[in-house]
C-alpha atoms as a PDB file:
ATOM      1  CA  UNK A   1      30.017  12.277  -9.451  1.00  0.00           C
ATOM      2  CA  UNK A   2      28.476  15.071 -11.467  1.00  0.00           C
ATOM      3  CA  UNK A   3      31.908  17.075 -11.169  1.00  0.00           C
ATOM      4  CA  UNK A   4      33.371  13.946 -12.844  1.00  0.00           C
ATOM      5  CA  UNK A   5      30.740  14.075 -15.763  1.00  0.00           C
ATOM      6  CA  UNK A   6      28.495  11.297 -14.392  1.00  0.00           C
ATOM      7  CA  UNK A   7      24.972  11.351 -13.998  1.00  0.00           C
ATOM      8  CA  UNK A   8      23.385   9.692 -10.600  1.00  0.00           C
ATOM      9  CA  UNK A   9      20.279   8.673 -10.262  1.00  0.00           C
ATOM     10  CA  UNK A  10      18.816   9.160  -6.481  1.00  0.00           C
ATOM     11  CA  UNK A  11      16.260   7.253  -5.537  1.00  0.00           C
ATOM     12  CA  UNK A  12      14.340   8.541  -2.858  1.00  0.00           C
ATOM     13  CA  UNK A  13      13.201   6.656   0.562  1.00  0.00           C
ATOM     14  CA  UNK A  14      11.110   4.012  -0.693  1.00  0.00           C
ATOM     15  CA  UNK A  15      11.558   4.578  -4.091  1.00  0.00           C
ATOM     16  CA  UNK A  16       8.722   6.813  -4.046  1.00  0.00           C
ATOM     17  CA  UNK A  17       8.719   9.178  -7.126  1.00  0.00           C
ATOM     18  CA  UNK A  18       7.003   8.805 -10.494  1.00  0.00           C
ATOM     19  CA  UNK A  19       9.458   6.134 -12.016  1.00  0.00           C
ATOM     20  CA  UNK A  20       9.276   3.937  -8.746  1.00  0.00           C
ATOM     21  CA  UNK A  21       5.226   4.532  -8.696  1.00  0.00           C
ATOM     22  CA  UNK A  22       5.217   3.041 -12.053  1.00  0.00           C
ATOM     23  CA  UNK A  23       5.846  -0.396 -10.562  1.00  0.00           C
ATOM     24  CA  UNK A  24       2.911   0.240  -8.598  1.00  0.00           C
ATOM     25  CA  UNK A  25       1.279   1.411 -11.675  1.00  0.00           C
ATOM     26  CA  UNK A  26       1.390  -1.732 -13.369  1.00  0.00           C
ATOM     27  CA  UNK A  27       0.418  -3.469 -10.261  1.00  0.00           C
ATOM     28  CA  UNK A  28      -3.019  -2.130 -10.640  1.00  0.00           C
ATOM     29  CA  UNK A  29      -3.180  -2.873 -14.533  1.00  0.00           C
ATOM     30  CA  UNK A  30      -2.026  -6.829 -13.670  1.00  0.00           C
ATOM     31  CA  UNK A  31      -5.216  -6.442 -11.061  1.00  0.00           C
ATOM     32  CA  UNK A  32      -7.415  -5.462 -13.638  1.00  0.00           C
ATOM     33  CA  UNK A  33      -6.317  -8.179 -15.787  1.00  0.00           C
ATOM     34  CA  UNK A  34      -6.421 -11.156 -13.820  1.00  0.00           C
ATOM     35  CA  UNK A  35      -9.648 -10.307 -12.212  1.00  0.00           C
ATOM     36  CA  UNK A  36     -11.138  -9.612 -16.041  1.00  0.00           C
ATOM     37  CA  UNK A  37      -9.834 -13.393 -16.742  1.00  0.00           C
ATOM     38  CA  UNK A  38     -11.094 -14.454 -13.564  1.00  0.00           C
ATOM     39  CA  UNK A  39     -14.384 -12.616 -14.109  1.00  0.00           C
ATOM     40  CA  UNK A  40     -13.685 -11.449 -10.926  1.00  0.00           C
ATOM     41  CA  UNK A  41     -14.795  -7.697  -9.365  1.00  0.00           C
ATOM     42  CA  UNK A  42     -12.816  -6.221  -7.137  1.00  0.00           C
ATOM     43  CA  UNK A  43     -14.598  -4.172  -4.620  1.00  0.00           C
ATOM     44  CA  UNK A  44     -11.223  -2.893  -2.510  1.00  0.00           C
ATOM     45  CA  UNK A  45      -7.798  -2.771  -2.835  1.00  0.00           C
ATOM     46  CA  UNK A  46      -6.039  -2.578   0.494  1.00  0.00           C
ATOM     47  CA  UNK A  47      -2.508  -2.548   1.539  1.00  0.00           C
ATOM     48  CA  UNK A  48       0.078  -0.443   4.031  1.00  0.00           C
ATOM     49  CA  UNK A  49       1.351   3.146   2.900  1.00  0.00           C
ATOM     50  CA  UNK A  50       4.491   5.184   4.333  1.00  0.00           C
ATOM     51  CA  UNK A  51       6.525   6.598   1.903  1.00  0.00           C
ATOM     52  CA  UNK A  52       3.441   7.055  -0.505  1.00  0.00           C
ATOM     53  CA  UNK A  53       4.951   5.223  -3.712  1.00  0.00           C
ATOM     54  CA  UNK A  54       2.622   1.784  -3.234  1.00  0.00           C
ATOM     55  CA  UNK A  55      -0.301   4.298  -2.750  1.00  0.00           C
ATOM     56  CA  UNK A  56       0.168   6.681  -5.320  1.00  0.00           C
ATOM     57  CA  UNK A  57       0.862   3.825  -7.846  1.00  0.00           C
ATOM     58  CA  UNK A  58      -1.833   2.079  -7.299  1.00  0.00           C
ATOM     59  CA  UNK A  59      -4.236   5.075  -7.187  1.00  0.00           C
ATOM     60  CA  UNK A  60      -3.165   6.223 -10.136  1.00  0.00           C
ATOM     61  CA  UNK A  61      -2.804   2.972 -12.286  1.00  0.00           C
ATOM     62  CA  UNK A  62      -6.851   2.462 -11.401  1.00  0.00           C
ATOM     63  CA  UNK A  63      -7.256   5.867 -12.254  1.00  0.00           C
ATOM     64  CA  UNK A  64      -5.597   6.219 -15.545  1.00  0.00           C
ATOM     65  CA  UNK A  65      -7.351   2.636 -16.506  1.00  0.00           C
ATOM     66  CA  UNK A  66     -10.990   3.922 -15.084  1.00  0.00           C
ATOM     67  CA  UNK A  67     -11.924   1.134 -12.833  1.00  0.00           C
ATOM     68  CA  UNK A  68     -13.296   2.795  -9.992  1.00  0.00           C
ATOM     69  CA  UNK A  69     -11.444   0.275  -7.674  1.00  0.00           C
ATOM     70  CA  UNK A  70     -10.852   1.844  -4.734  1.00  0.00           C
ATOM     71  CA  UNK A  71      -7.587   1.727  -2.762  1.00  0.00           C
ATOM     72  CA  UNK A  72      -7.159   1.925   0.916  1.00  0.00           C
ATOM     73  CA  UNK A  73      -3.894   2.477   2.509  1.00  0.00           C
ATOM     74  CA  UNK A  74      -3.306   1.416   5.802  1.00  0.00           C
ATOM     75  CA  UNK A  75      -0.740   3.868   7.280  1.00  0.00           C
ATOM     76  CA  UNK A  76       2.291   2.963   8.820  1.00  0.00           C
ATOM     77  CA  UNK A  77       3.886   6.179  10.251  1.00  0.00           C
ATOM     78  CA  UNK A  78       2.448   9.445   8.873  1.00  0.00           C
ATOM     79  CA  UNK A  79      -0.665  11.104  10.839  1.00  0.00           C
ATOM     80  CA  UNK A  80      -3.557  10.673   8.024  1.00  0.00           C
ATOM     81  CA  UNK A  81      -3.547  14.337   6.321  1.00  0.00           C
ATOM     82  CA  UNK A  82       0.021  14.104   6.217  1.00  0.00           C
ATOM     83  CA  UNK A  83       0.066  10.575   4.472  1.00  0.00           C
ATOM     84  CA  UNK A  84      -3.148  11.681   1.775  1.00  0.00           C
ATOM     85  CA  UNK A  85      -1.030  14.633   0.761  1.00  0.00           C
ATOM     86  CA  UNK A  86       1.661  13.051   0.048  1.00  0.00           C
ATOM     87  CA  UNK A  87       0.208   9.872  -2.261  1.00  0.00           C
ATOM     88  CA  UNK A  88      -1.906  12.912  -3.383  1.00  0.00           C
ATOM     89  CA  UNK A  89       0.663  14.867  -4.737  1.00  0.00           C
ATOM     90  CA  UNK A  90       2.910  11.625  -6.028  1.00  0.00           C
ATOM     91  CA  UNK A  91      -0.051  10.211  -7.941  1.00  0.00           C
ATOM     92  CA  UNK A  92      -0.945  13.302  -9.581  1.00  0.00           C
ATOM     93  CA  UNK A  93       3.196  13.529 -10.371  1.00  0.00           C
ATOM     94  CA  UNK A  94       3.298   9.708 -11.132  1.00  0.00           C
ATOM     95  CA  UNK A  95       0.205  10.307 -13.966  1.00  0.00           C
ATOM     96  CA  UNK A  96       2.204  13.544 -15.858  1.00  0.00           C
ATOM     97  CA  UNK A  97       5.059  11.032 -15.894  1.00  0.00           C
ATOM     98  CA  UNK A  98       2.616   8.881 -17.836  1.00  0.00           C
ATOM     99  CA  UNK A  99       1.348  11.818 -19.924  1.00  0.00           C
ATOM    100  CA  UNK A 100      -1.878  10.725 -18.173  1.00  0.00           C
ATOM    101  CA  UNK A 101      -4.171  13.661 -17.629  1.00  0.00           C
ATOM    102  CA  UNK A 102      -4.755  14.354 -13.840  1.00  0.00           C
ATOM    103  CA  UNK A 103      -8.320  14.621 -13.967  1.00  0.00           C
ATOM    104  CA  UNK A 104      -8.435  11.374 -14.315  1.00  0.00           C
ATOM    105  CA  UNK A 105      -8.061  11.128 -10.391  1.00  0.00           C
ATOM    106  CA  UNK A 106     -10.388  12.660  -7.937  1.00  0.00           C
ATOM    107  CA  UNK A 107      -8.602  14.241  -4.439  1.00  0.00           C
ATOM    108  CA  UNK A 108     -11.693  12.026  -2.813  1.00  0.00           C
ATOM    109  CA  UNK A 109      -9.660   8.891  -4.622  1.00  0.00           C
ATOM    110  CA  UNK A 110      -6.820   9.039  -2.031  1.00  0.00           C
ATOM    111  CA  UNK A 111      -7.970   7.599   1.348  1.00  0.00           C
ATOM    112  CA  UNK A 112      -5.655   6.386   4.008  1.00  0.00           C
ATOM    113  CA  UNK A 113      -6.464   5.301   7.489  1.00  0.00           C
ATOM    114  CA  UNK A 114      -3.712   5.772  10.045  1.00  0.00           C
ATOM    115  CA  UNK A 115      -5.464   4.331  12.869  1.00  0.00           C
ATOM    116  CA  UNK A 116      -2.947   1.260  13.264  1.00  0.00           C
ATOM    117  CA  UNK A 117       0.260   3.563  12.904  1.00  0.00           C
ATOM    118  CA  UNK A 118       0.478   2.332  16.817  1.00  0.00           C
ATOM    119  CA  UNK A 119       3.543   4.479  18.561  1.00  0.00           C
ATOM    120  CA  UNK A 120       5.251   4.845  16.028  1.00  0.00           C
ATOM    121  CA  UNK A 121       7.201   3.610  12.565  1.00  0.00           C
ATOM    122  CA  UNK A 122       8.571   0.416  13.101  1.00  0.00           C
ATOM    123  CA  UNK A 123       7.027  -0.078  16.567  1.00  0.00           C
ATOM    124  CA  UNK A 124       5.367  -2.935  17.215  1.00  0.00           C
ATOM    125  CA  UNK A 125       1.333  -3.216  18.052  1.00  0.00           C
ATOM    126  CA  UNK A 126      -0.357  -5.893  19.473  1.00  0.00           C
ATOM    127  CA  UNK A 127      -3.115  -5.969  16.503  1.00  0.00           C
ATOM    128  CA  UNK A 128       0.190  -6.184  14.275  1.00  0.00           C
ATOM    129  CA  UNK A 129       1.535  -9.479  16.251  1.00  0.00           C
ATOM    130  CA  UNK A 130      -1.822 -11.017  16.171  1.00  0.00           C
ATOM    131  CA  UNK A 131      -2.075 -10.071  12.474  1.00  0.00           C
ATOM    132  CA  UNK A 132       1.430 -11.709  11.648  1.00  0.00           C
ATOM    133  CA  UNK A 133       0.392 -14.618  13.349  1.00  0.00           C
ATOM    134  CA  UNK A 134      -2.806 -15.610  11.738  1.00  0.00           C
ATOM    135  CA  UNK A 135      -1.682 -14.815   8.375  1.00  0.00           C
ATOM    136  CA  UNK A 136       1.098 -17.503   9.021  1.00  0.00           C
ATOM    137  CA  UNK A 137      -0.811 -20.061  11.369  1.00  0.00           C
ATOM    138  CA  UNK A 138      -3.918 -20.462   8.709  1.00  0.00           C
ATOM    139  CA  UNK A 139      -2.380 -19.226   5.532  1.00  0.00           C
ATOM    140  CA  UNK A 140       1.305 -20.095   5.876  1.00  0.00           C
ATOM    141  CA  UNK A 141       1.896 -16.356   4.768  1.00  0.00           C
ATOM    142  CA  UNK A 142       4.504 -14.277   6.216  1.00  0.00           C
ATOM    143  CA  UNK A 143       3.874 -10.585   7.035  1.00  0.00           C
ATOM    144  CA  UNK A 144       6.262  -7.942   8.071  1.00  0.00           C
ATOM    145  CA  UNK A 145       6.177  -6.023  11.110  1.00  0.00           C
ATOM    146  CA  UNK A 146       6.965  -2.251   9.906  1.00  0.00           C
ATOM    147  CA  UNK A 147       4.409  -2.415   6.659  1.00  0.00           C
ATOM    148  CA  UNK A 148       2.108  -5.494   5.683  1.00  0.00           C
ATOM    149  CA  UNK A 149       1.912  -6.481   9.191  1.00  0.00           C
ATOM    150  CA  UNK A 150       0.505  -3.291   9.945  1.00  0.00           C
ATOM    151  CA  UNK A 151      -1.684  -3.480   7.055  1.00  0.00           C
ATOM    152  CA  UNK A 152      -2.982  -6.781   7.752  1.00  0.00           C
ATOM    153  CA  UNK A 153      -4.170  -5.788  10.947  1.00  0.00           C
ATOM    154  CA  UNK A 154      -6.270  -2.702   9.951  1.00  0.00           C
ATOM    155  CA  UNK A 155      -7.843  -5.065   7.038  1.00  0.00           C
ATOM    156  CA  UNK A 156      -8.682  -7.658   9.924  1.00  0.00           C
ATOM    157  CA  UNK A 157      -9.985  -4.801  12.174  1.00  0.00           C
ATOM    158  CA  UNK A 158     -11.837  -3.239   9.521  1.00  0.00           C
ATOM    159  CA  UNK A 159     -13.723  -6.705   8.304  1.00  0.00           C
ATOM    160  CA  UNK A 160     -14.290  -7.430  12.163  1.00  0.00           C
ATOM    161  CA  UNK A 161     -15.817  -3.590  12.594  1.00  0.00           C
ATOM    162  CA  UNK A 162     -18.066  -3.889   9.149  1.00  0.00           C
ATOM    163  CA  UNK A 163     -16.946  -1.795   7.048  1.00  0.00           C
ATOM    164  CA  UNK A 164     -16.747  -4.062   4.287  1.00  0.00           C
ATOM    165  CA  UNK A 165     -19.450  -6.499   3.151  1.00  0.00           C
ATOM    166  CA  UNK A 166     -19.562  -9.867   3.322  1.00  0.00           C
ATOM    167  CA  UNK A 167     -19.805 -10.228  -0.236  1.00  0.00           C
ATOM    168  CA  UNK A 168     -17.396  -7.703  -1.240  1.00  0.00           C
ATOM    169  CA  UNK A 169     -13.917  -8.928  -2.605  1.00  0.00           C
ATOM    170  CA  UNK A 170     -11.292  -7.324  -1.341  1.00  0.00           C
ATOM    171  CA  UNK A 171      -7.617  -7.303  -2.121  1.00  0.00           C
ATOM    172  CA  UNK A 172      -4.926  -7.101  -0.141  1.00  0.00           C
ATOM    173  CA  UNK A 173      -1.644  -6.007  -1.641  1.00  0.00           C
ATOM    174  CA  UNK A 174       1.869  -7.896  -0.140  1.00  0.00           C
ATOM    175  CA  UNK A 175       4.446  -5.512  -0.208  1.00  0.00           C
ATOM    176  CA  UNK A 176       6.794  -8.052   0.887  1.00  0.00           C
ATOM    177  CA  UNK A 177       9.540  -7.374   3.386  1.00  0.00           C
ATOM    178  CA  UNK A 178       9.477 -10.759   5.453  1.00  0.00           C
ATOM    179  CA  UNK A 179      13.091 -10.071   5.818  1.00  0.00           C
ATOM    180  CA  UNK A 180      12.241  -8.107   8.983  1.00  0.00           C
ATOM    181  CA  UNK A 181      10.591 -10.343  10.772  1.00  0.00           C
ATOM    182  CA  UNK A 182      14.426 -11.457  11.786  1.00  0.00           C
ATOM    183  CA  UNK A 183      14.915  -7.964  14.018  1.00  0.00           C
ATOM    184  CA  UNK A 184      11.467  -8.587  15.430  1.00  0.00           C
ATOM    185  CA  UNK A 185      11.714 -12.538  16.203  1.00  0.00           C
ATOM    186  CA  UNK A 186      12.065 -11.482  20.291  1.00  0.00           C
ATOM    187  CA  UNK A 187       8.352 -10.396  19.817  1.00  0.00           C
ATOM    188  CA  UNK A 188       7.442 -14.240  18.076  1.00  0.00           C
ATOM    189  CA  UNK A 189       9.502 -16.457  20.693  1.00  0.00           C
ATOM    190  CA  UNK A 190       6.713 -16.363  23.420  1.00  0.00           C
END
């Protein structure tokens, strides 16, 4: 295409680069907004990470707004130094795309826990079945299995473990992706 005088756009696996951040970005300013109306404090922000773009969107919309909301990403495939690197180094890319200094973000603001990862990307867990099937049971919401159902199922391990008080209010991002449950439905016919 470029030998023909075009110009193509790639867009990486996940769409995670600055531009696709940026939808991630305003995520976290929406957040802020509704929860300002609401008069509302968010404690956490939680939600499944891979490919870093959800991550390093979110960190660095909070960031560049100076909320001091936390975000915790749930991994879905990288180990965890692996996965902080990378939202690391896409946030801090993501905010010069904003002509955002990056001082506004700490290294100590990108946290992800890999613990539910399982055996692998895509593979599915028994916390990640249970998960999908509470969400939909007692909140009619559908998860998928590769990222949100994964997610899910850290936040519900976390809350059952403690590490978030009961009075806390935590968000939980829905990446979407319910799609997939069709390629998993073998695991949801018992």
């Amino acid at each position: 295409l470029r030998k023909q005088g075009r110009k193509p756009y790639i867009i990486p696996g996940g769409g995670s680069n600055p531009v696709g951040a940026l939808g991630y970005v305003a995520c976290a300013y929406e957040l802020l907004h509704q929860s300002y109306e609401m008069g509302l404090h968010i404690d956490h922000v939680v939600h499944a990470t891979g490919s870093a773009g959800t991550q390093a969107g979110l960190v660095a919309g909070f960031a560049a707004a100076n909320s001091g909301v936390p975000v915790l990403g749930i991994g879905v495939r990288a180990a965890r130094p692996q996965q902080e690197e990378n939202v690391w180094n896409l946030a801090r890319a993501t905010l010069d795309y904003m002509g955002v200094p990056q001082s506004v973000l700490d290294r100590s603001d990108v946290v992800a826990n890999t613990d539910y990862v399982g055996d692998g990307y895509g593979l599915a867990t028994p916390s990640m079945i249970e998960a999908i099937r509470l969400a939909a049971q007692t909140d009619a919401i559908l998860l998928d299995p590769v990222y949100s159902g994964k997610g899910m199922a850290g936040l519900i391990d976390l809350i059952r473990k403690g590490h978030f008080k009961k009075w806390e209010n935590v968000v939980f991002i829905h990446t979407g992706g319910t799609v997939g449950l069709y390629a998993y439905r073998h695991i949801f016919n018992t």
